[in-house]
N, C-alpha and C. Protein backbone atom coordinates (compact mmCIF):
# COMPACT_ATOMS: atom_id res chain seq x y z
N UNK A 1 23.05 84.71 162.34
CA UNK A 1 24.08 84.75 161.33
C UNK A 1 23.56 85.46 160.08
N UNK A 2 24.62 86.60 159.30
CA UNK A 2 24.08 86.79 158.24
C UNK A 2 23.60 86.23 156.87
N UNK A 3 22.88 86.28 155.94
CA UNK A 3 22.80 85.36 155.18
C UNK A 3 24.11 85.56 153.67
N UNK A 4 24.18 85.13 152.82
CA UNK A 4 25.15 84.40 152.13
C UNK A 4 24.91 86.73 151.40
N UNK A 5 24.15 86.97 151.01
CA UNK A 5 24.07 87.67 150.49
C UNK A 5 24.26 89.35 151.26
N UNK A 6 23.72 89.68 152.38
CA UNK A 6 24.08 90.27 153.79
C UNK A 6 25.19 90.54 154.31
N UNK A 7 25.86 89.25 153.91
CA UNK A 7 27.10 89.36 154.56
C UNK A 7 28.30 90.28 153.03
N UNK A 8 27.82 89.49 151.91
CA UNK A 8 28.95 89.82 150.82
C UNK A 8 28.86 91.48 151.21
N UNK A 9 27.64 91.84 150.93
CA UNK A 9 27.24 93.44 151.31
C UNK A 9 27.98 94.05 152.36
N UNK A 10 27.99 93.76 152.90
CA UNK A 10 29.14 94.45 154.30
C UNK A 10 30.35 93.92 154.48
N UNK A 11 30.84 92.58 153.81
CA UNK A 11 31.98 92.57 153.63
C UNK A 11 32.86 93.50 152.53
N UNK A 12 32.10 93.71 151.65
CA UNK A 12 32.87 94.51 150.34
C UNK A 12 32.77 95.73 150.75
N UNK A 13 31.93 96.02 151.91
CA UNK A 13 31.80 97.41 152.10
C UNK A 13 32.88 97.68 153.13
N UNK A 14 33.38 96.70 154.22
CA UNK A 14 33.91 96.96 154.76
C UNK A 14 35.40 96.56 154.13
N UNK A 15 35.66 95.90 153.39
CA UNK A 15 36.85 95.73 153.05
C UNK A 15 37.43 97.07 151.87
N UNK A 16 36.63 97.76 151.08
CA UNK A 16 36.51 98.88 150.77
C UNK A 16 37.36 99.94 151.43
N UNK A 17 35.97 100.25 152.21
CA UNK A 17 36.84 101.29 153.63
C UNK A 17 37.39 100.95 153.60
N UNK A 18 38.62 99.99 154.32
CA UNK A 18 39.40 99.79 154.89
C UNK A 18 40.74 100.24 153.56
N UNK A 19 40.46 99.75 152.45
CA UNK A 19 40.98 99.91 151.50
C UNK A 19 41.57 100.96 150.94
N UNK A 20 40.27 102.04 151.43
CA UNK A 20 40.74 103.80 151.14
C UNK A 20 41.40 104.08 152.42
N UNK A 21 41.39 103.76 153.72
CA UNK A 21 41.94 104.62 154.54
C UNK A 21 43.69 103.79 154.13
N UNK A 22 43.87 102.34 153.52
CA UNK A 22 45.22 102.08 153.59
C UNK A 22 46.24 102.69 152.55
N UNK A 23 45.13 103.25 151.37
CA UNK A 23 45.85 103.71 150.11
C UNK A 23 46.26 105.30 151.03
N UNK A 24 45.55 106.06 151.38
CA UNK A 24 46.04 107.33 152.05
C UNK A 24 47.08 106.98 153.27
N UNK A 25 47.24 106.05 153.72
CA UNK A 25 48.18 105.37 155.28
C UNK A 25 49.70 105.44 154.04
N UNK A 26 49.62 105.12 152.64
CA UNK A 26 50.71 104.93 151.87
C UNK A 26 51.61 105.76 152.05
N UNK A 27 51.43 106.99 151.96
CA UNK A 27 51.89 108.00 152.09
C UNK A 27 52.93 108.32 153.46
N UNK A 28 52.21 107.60 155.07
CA UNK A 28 52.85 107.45 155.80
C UNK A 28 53.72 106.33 156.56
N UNK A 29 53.85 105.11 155.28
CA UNK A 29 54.63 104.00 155.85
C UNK A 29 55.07 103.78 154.32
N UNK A 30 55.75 102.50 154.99
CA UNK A 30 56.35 101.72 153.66
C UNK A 30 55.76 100.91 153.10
N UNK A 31 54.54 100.73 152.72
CA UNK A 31 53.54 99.62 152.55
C UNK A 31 52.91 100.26 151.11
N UNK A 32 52.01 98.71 150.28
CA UNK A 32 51.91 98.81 149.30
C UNK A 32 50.12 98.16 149.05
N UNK A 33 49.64 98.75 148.90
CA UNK A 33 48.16 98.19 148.59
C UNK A 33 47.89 97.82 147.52
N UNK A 34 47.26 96.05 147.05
CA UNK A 34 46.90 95.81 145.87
C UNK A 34 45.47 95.25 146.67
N UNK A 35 44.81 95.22 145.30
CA UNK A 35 43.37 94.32 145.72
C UNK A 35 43.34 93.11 144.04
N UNK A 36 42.20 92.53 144.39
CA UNK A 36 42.43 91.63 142.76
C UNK A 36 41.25 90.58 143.79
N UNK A 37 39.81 90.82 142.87
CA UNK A 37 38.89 90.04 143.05
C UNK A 37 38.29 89.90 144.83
N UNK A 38 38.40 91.27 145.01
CA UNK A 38 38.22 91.21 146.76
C UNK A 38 38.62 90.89 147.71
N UNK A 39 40.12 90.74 147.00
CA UNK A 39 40.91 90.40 148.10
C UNK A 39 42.04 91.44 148.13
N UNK A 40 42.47 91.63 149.39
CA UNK A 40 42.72 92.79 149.86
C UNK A 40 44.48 92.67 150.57
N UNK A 41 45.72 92.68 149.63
CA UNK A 41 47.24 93.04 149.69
C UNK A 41 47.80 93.99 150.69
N UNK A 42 48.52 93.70 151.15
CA UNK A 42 49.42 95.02 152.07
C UNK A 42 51.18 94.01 151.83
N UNK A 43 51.60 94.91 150.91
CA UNK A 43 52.85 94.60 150.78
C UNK A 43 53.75 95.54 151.85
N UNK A 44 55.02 94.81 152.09
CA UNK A 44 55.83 95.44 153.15
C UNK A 44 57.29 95.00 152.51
N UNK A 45 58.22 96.19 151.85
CA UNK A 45 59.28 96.01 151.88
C UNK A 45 60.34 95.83 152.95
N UNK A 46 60.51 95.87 154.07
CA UNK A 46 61.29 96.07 155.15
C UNK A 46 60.48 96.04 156.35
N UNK A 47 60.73 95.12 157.13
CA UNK A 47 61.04 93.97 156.44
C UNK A 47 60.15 93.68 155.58
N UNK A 48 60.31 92.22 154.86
CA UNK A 48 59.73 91.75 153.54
C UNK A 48 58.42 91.27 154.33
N UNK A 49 56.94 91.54 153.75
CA UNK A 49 55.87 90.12 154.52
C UNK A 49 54.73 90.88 153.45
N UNK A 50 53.69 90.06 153.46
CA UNK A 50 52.44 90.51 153.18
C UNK A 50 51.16 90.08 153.84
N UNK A 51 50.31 90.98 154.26
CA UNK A 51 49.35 90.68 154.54
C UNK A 51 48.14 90.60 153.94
N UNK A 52 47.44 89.37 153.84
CA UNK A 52 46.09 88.92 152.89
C UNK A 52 44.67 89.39 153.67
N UNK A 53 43.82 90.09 153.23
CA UNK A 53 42.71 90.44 154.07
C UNK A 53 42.17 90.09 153.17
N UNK A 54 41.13 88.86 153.53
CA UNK A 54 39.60 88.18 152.33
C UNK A 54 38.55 88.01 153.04
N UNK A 55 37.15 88.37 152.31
CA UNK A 55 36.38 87.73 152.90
C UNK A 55 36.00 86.06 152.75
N UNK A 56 35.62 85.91 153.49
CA UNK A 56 35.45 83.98 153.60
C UNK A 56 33.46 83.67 153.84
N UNK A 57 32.94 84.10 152.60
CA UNK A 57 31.41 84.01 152.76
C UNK A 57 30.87 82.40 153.46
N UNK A 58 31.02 81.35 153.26
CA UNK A 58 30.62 80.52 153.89
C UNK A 58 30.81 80.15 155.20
N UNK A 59 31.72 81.03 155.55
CA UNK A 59 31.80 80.85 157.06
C UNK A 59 31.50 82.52 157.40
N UNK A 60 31.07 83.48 157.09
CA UNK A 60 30.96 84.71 157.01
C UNK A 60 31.88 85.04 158.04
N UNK A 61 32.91 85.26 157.63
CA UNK A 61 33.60 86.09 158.39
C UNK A 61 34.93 86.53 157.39
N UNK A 62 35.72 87.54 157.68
CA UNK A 62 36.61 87.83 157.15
C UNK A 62 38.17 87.71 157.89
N UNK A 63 38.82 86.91 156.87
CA UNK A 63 39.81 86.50 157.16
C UNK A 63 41.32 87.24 157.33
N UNK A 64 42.08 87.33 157.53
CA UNK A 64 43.06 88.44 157.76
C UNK A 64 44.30 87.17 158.31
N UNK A 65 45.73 87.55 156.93
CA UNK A 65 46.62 86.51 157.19
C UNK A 65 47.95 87.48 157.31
N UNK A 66 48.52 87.26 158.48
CA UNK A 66 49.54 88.49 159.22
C UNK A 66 50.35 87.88 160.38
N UNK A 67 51.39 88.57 159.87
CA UNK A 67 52.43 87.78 161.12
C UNK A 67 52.67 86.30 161.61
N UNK A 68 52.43 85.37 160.56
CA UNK A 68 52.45 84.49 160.78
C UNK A 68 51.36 83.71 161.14
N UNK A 69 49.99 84.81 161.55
CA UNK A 69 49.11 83.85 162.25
C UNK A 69 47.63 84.73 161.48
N UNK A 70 46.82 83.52 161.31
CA UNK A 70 45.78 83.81 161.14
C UNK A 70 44.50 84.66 161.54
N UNK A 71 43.68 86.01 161.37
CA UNK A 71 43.25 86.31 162.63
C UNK A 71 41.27 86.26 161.75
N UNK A 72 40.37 85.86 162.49
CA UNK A 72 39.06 85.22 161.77
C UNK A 72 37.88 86.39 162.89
N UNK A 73 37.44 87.35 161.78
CA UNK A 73 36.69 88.07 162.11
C UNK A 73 35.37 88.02 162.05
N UNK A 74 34.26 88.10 163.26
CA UNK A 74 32.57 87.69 162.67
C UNK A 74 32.13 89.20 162.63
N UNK A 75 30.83 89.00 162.16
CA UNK A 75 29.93 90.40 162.32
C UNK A 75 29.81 90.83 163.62
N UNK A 76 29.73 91.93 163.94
CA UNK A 76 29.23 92.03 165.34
C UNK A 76 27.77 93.18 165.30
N UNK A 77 26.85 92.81 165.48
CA UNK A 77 25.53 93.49 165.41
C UNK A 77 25.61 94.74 166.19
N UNK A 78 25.98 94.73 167.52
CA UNK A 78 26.00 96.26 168.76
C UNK A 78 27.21 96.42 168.57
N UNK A 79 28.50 95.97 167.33
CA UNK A 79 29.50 97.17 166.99
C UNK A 79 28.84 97.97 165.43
N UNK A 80 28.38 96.73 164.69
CA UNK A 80 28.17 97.16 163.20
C UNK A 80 29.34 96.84 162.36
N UNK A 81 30.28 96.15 162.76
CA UNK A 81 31.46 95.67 162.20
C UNK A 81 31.95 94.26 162.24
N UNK A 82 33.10 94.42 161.21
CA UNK A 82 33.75 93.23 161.49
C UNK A 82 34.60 92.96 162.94
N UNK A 83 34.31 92.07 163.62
CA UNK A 83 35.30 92.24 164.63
C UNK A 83 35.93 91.35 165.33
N UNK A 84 37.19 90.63 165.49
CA UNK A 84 37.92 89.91 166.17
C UNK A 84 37.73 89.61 167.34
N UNK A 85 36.49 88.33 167.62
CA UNK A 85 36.06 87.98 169.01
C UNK A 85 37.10 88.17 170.20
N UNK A 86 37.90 87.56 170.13
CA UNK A 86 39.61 87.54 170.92
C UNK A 86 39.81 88.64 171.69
N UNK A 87 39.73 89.63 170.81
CA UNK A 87 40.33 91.48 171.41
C UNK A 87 39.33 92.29 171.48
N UNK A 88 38.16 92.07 170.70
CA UNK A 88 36.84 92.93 170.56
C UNK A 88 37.39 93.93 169.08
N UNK A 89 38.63 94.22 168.93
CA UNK A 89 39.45 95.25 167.93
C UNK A 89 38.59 94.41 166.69
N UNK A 90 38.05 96.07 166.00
CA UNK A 90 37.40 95.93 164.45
C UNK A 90 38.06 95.84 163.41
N UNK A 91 38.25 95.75 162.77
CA UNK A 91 38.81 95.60 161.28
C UNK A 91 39.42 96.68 161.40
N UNK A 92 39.46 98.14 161.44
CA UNK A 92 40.67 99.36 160.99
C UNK A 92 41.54 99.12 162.20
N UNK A 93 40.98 99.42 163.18
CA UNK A 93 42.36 99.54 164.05
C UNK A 93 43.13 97.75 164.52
N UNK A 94 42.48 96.65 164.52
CA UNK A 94 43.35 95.89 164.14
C UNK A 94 44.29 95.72 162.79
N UNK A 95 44.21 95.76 161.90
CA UNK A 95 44.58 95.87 160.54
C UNK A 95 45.88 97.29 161.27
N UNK A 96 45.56 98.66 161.73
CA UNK A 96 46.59 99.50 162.04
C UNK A 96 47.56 98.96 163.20
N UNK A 97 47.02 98.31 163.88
CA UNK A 97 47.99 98.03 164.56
C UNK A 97 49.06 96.43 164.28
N UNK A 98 48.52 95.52 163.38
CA UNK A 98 49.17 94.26 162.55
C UNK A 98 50.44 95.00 161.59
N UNK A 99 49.40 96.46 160.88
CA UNK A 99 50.82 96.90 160.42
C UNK A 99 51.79 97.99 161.01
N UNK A 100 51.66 98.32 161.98
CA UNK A 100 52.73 99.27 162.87
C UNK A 100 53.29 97.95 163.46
N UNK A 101 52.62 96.89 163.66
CA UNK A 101 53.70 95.65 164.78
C UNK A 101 54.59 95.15 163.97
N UNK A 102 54.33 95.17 162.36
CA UNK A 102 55.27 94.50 161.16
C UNK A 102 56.31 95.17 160.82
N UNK A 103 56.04 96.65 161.10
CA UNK A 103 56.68 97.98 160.38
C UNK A 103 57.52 98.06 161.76
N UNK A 104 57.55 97.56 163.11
CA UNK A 104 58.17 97.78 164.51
C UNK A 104 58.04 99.26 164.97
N UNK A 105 56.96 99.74 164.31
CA UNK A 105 57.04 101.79 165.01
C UNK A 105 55.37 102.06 164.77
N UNK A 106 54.83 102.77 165.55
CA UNK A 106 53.91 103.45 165.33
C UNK A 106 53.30 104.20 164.38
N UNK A 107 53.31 103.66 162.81
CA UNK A 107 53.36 105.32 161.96
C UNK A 107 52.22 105.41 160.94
N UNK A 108 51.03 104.28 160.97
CA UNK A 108 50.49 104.46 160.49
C UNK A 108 48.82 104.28 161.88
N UNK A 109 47.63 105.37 161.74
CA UNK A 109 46.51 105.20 162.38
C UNK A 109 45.56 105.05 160.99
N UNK A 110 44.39 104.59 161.19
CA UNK A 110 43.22 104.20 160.22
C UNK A 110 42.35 104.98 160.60
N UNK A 111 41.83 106.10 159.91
CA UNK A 111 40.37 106.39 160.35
C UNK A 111 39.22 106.10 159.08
């Protein structure tokens, strides 16, 4: 497990990234990016929802609140990412595909 300090480091780094590829995704959906203290907004006018992406240091993992359901991401050492035990899917392309399933169309990819 990473330690308390290890982890903040690659969480802010990865929540970052993720951050710049969603502000450029703006351009191709209807969605709205705020952040405020490392935590990480995706507003959706149409339909209405938002999605919360935080990191959660004491349990190191990063949290992601969408569609109703919670989704709890660990480190993964032989990806180098955050990643959703469940699907193996990392932080960008889950996050792209939570918001094309909200948006009901294909129109935004993360690189």
């Amino acid at each position: 497990m990473l330690d308390e300090l290890d982890f903040r480091r690659k969480a802010d780094a990865a929540i970052e990234n993720l951050k710049k590829s969603l502000i450029l995704a703006e351009d191709q959906a209807a969605i709205e990016i705020e952040e405020q203290n490392g935590v990480l907004v995706v507003i959706f006018d149409e339909p209405p929802a938002k999605f919360v992406i935080t990191p959660n240091a004491p349990v190191r993992q990063i949290w992601i609140s969408a569609l109703s359901t919670s989704f709890k991401l660990d480190w993964s050492e032989t990806q180098n990412a955050f990643v959703l035990p469940k699907t193996g899917e990392s932080l960008k392309p889950l996050i792209a595909r939570l918001v094309n399933e909200q948006l009901g169309e294909e129109e935004i990819t993360l690189s």
